[in-house]
C-alpha atoms as a PDB file:
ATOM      1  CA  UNK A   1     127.246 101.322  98.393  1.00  0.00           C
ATOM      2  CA  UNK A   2     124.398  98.486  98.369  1.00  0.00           C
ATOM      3  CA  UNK A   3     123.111  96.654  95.788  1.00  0.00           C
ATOM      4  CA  UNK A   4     119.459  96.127  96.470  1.00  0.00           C
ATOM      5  CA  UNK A   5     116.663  94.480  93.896  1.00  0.00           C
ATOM      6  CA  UNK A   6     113.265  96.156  93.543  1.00  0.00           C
ATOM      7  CA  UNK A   7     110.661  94.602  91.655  1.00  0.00           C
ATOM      8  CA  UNK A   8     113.652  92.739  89.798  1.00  0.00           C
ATOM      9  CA  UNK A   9     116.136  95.702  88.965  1.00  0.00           C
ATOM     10  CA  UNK A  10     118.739  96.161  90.952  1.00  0.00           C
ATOM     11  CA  UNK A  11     119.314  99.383  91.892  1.00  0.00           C
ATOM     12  CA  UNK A  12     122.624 101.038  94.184  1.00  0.00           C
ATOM     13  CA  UNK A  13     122.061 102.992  96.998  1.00  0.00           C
ATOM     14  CA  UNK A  14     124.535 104.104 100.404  1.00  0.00           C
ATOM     15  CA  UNK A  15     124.401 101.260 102.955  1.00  0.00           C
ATOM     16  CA  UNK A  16     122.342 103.317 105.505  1.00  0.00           C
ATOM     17  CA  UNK A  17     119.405 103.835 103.595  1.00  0.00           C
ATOM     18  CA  UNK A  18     115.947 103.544 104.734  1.00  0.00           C
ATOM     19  CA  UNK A  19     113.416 102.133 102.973  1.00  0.00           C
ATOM     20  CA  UNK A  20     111.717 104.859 103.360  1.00  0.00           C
ATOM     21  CA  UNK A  21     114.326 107.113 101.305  1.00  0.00           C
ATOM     22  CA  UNK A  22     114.389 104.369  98.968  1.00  0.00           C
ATOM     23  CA  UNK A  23     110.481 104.563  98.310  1.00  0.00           C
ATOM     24  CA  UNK A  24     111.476 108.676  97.808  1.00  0.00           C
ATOM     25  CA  UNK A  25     114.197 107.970  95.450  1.00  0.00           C
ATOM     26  CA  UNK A  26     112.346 105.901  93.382  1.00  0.00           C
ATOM     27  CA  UNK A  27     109.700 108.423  92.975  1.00  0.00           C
ATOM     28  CA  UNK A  28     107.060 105.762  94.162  1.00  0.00           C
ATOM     29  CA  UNK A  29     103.576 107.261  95.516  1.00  0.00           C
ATOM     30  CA  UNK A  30     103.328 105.391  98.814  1.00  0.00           C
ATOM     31  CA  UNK A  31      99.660 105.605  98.869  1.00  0.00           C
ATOM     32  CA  UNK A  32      97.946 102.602  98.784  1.00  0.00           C
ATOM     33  CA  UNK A  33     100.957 100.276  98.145  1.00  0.00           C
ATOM     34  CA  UNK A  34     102.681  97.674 100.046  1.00  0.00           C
ATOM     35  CA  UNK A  35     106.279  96.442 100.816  1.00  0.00           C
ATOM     36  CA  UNK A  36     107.833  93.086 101.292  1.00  0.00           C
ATOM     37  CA  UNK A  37     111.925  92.676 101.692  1.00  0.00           C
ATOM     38  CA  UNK A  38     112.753  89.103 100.928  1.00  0.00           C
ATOM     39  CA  UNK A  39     109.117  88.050 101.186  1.00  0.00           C
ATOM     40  CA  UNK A  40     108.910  89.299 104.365  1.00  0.00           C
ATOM     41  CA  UNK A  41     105.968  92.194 104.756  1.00  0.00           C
ATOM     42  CA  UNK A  42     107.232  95.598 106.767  1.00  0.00           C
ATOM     43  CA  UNK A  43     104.536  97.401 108.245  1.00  0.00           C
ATOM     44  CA  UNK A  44     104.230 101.322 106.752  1.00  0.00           C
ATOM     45  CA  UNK A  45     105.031 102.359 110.082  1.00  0.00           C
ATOM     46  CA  UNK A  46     108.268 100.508 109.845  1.00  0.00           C
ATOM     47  CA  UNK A  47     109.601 101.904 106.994  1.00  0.00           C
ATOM     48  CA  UNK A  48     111.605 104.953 108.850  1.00  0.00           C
ATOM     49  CA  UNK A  49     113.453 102.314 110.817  1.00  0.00           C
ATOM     50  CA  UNK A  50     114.251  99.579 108.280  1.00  0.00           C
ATOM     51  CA  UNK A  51     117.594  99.594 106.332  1.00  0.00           C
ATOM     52  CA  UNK A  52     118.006  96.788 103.680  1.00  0.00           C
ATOM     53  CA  UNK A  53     121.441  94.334 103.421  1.00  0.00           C
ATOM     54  CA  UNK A  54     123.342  94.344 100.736  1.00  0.00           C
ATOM     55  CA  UNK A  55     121.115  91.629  98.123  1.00  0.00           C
ATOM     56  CA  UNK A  56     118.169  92.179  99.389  1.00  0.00           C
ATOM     57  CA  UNK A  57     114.692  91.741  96.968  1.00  0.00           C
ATOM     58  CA  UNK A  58     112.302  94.484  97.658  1.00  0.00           C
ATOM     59  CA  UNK A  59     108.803  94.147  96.132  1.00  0.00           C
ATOM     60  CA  UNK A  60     106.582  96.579  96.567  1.00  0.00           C
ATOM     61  CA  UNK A  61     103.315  96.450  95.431  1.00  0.00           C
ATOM     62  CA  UNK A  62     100.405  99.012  94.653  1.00  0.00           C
ATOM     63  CA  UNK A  63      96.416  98.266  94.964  1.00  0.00           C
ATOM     64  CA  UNK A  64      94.760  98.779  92.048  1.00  0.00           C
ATOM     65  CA  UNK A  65      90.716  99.471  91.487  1.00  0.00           C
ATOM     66  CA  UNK A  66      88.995  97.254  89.014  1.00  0.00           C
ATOM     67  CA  UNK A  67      85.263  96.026  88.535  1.00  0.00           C
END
């Protein structure tokens, strides 16, 4: 098991996870939002292939609409 941060609650998952299945585990629409792992920004089309390290800080990010 992993101990990984998103959005500043840490959170344990197996060490092979994707972040990808973490997005899914969460329950986190993945429309319109975006990712970063240690400030660093992972394309969408990277998520299937990216596993996190132990104490890692996700953030991820959704767009909002406003006016």
């Amino acid at each position: 098991m992993i101990n990984i941060k998103v959005n500043n609650t840490t959170y344990q998952f197996q060490s092979t996870v994707t972040l990808d299945q973490i997005i899914n585990q969460l329950d986190i629409s993945v429309n319109g939002i975006a990712v970063a792992i240690n400030q660093s920004i992972i394309t969408k089309s990277d998520w299937i292939s990216t596993t996190p390290n132990d104490g890692d800080a996700l953030l991820i990010i959704k767009a909002t609409q406003g006016g």
